[in-house]
N, C-alpha and C. Protein backbone atom coordinates (compact mmCIF):
# COMPACT_ATOMS: atom_id res chain seq x y z
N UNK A 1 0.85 -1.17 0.00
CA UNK A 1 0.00 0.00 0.00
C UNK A 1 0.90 1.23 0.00
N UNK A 2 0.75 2.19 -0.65
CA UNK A 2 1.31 3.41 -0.96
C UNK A 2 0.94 4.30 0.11
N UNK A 3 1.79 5.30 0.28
CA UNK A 3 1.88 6.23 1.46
C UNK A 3 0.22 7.24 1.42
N UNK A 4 0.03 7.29 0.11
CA UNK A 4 -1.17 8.11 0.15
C UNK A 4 -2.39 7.18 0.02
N UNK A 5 -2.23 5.78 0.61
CA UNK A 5 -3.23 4.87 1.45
C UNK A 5 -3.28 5.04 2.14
N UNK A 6 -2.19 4.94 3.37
CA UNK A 6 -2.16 5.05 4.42
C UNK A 6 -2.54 6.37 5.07
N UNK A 7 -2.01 7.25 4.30
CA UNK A 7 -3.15 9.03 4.67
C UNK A 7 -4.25 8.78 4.59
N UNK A 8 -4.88 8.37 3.54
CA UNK A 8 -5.90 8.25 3.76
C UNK A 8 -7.04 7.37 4.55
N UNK A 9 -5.98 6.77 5.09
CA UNK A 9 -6.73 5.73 6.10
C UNK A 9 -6.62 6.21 7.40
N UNK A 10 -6.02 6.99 8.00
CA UNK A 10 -5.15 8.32 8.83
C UNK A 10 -6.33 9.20 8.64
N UNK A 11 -6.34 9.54 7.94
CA UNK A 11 -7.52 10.85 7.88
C UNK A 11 -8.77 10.42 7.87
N UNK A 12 -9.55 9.53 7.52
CA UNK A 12 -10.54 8.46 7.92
C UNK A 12 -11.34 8.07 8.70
N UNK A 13 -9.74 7.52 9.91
CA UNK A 13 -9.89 7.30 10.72
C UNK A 13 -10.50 8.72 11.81
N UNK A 14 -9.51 9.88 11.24
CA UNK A 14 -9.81 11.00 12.11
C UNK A 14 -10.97 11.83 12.32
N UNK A 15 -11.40 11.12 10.59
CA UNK A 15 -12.62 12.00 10.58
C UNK A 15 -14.05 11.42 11.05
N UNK A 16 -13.43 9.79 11.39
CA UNK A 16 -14.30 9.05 11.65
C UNK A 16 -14.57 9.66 13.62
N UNK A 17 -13.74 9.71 14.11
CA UNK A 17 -13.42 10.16 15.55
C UNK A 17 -14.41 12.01 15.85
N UNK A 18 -13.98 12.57 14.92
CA UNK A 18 -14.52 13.90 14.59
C UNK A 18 -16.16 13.59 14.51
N UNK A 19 -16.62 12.89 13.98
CA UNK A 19 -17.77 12.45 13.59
C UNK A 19 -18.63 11.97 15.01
N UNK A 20 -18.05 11.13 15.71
CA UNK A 20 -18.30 11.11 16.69
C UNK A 20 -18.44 12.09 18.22
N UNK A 21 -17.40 12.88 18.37
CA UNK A 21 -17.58 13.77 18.53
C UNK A 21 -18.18 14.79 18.46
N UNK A 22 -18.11 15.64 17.58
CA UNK A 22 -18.83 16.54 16.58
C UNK A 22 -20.27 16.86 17.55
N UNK A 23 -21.48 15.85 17.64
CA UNK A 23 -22.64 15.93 18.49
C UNK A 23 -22.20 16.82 19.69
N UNK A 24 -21.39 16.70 20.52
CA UNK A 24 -20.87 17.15 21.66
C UNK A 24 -20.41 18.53 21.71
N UNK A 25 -19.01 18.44 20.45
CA UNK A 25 -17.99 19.92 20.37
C UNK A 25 -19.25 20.79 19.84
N UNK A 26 -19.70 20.55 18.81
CA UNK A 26 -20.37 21.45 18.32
C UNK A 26 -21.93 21.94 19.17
N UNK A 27 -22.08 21.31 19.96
CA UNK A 27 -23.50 21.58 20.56
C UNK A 27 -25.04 21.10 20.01
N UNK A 28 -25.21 20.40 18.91
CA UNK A 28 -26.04 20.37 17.92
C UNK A 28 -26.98 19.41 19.14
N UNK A 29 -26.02 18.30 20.46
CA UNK A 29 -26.82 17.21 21.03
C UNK A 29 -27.26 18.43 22.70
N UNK A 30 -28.55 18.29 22.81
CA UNK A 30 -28.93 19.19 24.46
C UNK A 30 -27.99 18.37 25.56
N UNK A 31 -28.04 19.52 26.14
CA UNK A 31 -27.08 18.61 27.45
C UNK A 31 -28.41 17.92 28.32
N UNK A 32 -27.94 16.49 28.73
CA UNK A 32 -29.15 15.94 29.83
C UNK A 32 -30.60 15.71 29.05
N UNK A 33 -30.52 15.61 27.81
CA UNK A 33 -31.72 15.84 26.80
C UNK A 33 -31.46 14.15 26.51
N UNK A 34 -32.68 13.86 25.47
CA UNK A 34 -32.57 12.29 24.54
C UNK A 34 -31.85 13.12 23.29
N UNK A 35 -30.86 11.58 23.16
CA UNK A 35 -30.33 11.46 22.48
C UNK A 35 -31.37 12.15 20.58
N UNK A 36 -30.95 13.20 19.97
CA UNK A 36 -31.49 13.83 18.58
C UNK A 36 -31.09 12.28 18.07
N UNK A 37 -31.60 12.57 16.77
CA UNK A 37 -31.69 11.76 15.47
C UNK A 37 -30.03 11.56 14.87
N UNK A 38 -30.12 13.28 15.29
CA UNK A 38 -28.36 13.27 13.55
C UNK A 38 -27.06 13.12 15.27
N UNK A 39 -27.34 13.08 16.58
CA UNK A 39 -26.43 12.17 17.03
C UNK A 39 -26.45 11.02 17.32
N UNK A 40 -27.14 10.34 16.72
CA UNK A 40 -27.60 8.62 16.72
C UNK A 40 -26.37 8.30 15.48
N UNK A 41 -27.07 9.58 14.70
CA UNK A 41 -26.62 9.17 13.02
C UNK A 41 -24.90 9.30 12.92
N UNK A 42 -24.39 10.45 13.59
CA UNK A 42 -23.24 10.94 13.78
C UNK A 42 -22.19 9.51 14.19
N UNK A 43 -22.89 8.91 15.49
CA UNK A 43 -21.92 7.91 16.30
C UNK A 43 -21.95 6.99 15.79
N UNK A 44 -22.93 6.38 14.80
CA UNK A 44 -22.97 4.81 14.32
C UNK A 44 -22.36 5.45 12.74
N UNK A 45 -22.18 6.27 12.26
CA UNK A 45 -21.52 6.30 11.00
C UNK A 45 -19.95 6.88 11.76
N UNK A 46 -19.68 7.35 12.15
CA UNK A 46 -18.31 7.57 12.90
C UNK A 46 -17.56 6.41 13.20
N UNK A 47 -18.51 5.74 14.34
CA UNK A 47 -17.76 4.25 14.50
C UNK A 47 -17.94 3.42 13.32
N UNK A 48 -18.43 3.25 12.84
CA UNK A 48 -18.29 2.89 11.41
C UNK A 48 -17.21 2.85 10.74
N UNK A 49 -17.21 4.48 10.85
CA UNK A 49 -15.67 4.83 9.36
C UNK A 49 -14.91 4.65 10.37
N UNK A 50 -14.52 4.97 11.56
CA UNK A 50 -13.23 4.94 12.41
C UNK A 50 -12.80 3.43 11.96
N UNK A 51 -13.82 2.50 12.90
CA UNK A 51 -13.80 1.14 12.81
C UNK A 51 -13.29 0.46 11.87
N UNK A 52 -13.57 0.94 10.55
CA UNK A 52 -13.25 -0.16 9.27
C UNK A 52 -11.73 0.56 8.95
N UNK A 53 -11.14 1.86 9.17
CA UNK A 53 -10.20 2.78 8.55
C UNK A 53 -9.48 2.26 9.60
N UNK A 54 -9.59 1.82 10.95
CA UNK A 54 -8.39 1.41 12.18
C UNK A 54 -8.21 0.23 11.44
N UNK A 55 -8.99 -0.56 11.42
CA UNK A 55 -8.74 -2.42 10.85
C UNK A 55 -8.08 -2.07 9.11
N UNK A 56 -8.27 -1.50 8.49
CA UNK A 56 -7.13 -1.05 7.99
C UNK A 56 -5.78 -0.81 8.14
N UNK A 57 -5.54 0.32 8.91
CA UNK A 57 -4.36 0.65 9.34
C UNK A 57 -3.49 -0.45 9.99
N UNK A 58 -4.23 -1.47 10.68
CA UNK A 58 -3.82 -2.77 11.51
C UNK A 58 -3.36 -3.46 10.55
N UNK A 59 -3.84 -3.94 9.67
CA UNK A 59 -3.77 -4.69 8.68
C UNK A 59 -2.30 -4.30 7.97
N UNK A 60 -2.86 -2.82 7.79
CA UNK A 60 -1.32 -2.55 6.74
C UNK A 60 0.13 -2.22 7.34
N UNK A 61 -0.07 -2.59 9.00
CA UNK A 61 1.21 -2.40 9.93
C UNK A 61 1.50 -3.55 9.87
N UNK A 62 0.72 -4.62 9.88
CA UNK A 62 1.05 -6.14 10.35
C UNK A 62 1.63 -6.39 9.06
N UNK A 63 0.99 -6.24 7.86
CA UNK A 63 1.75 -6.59 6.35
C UNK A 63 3.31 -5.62 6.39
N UNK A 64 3.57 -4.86 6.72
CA UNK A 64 4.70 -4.56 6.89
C UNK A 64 5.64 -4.74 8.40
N UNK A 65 4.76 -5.30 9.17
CA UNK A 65 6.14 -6.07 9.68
C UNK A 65 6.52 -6.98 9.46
N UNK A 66 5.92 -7.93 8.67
CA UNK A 66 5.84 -9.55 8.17
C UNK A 66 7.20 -9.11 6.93
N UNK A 67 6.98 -7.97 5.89
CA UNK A 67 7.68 -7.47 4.92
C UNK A 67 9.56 -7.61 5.89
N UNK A 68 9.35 -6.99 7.03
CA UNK A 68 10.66 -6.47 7.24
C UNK A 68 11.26 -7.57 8.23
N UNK A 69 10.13 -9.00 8.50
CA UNK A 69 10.96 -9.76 9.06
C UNK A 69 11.33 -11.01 7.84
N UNK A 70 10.46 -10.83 6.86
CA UNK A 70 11.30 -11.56 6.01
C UNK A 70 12.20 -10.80 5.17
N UNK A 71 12.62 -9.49 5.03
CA UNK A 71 14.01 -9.20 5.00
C UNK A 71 14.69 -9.45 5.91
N UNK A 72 14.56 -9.43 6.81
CA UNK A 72 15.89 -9.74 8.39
C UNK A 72 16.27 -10.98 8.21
N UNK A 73 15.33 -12.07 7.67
CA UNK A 73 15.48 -13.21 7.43
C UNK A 73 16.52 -13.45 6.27
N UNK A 74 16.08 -12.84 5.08
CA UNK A 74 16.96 -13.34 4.16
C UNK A 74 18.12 -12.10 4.20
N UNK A 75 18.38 -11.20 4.70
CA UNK A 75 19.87 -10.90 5.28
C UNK A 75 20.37 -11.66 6.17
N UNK A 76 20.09 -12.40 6.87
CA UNK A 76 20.31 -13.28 7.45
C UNK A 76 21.14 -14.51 7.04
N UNK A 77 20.24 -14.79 5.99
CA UNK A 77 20.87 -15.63 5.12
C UNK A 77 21.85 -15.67 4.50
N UNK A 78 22.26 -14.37 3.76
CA UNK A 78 22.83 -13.80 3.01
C UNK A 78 24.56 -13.89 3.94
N UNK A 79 24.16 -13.26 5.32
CA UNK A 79 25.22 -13.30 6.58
C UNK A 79 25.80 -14.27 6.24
N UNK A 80 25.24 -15.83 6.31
CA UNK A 80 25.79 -16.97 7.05
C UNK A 80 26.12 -17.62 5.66
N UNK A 81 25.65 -17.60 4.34
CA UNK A 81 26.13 -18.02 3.39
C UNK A 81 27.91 -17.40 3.37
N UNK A 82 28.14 -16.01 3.65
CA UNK A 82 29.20 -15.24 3.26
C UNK A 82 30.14 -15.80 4.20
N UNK A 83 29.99 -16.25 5.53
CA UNK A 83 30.53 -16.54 6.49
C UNK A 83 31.23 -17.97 6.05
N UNK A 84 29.99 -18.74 5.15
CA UNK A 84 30.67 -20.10 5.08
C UNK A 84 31.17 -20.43 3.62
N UNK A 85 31.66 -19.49 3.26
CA UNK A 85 31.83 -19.49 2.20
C UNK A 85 33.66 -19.25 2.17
């Protein structure tokens, strides 16, 4: 995945968090009131995008550490061939 995946899974995520929020910072939800409509709508589409844009980001950390332990591996290799050589 290219760096401007990962932004965008970064920003996503943030805006997914913002989204959630948002009801609160902005005032749109009464304080001590029932829960409005568009902050029902706000938190289940927020956790939503957060949710699927984090399991992303997870995904594309774990594929690159798998990347950099099978380079360690085959430098590794590379070591002990030179050694016995």
């Amino acid at each position: 995945m290219s760096k401007l995946g990962v932004t965008a899974l970064a920003v996503l995520f943030l805006g997914g968090l913002w989204l959630i929020a948002a009801p609160f910072a902005v005032g749109y939800q009464p304080l001590g009131g029932g829960w409005v409509t568009a902050t029902r709508n706000d938190l289940w589409v927020g956790a939503l995008v957060s949710g699927i844009s984090f399991a992303g980001l997870v995904v594309y950390a774990a594929d690159a550490l798998r990347e950099l332990a099978a380079r360690g591996r085959h430098a590794r290799g590379r070591e002990a061939e030179s050694v016995t050589d």
